[in-house]
C-alpha atoms as a PDB file:
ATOM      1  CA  UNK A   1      72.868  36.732  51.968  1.00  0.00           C
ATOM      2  CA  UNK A   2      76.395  38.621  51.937  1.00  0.00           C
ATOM      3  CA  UNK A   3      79.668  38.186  51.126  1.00  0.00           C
ATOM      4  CA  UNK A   4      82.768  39.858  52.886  1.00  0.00           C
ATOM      5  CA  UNK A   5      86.061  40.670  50.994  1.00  0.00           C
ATOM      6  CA  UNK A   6      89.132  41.121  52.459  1.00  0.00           C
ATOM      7  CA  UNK A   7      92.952  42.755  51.300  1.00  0.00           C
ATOM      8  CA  UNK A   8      95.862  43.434  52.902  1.00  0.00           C
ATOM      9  CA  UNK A   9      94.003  47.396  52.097  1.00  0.00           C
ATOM     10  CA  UNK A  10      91.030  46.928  54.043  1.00  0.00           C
ATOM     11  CA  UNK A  11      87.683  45.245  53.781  1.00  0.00           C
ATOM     12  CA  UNK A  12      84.106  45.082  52.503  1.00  0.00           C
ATOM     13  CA  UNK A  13      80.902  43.547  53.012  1.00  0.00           C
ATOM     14  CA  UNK A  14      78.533  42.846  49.748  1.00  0.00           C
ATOM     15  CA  UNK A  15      74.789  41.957  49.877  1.00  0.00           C
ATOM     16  CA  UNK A  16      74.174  39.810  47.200  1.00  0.00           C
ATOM     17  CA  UNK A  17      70.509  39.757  46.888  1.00  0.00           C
ATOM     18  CA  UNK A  18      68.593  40.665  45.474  1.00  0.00           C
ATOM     19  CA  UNK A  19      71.102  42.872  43.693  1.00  0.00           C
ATOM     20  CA  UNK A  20      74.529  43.120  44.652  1.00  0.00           C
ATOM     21  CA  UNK A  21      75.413  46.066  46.745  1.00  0.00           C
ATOM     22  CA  UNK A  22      78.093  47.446  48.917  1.00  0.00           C
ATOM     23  CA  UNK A  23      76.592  47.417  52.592  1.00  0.00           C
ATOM     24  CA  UNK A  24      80.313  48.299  54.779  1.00  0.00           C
ATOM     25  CA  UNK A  25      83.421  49.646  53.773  1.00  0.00           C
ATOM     26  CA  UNK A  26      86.795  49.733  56.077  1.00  0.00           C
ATOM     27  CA  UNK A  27      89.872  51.170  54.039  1.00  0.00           C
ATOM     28  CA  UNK A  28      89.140  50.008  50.527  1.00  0.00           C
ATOM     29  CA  UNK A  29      89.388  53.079  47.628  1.00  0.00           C
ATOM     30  CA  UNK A  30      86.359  53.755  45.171  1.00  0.00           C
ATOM     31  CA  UNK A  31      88.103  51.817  42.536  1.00  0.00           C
ATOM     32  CA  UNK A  32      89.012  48.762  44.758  1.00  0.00           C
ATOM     33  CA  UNK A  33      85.185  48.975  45.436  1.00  0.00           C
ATOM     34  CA  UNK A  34      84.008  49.136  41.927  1.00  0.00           C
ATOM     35  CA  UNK A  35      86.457  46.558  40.746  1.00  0.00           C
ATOM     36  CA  UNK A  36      85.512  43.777  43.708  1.00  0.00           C
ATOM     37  CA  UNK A  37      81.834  44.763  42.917  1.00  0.00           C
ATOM     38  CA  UNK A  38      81.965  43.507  39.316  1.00  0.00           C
ATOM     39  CA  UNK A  39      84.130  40.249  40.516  1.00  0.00           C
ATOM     40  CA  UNK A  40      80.781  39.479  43.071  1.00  0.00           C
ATOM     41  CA  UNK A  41      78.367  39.948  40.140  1.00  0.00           C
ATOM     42  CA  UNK A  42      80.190  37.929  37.690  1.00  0.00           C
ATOM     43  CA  UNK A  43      80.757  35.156  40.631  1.00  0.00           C
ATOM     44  CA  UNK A  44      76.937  35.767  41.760  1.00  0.00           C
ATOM     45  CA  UNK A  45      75.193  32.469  41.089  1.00  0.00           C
ATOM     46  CA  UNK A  46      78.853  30.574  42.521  1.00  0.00           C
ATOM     47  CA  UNK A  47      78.385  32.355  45.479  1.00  0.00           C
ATOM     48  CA  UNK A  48      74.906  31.384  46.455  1.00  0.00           C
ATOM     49  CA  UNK A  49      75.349  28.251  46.028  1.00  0.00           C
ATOM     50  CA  UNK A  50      78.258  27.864  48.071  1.00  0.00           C
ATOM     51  CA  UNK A  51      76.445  29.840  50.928  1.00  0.00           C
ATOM     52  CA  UNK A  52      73.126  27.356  50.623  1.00  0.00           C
ATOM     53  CA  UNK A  53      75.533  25.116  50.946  1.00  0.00           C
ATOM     54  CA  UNK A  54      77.062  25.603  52.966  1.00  0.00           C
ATOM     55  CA  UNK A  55      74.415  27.066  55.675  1.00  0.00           C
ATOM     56  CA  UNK A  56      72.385  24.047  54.844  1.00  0.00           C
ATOM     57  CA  UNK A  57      73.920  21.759  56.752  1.00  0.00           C
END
């Protein structure tokens, strides 16, 4: 399960299990990355349930 992220900077691809962790990078700074991290973990459980969701169709 992943999540991508995308700025008019660049763009990033987050595993989110079991831990959330930064799998690609294209453009985005260290602090971008750190910041977007924390958004993912604090938006976690949101996010997989909108991905069982919807890949459960």
């Amino acid at each position: 399960m992943h999540i991508h992220v995308s700025s008019s900077e660049g763009e990033a691809k987050f595993w989110i299990e079991p831990t959330v962790a930064l799998c690609e990078n294209y453009g985005l700074s260290s602090r971008a990355l750190n910041d977007l991290q924390k958004v993912v973990e604090g938006r976690k459980d949101e996010v997989i349930r909108a991905w069982k969701k919807h890949f459960s169709r």
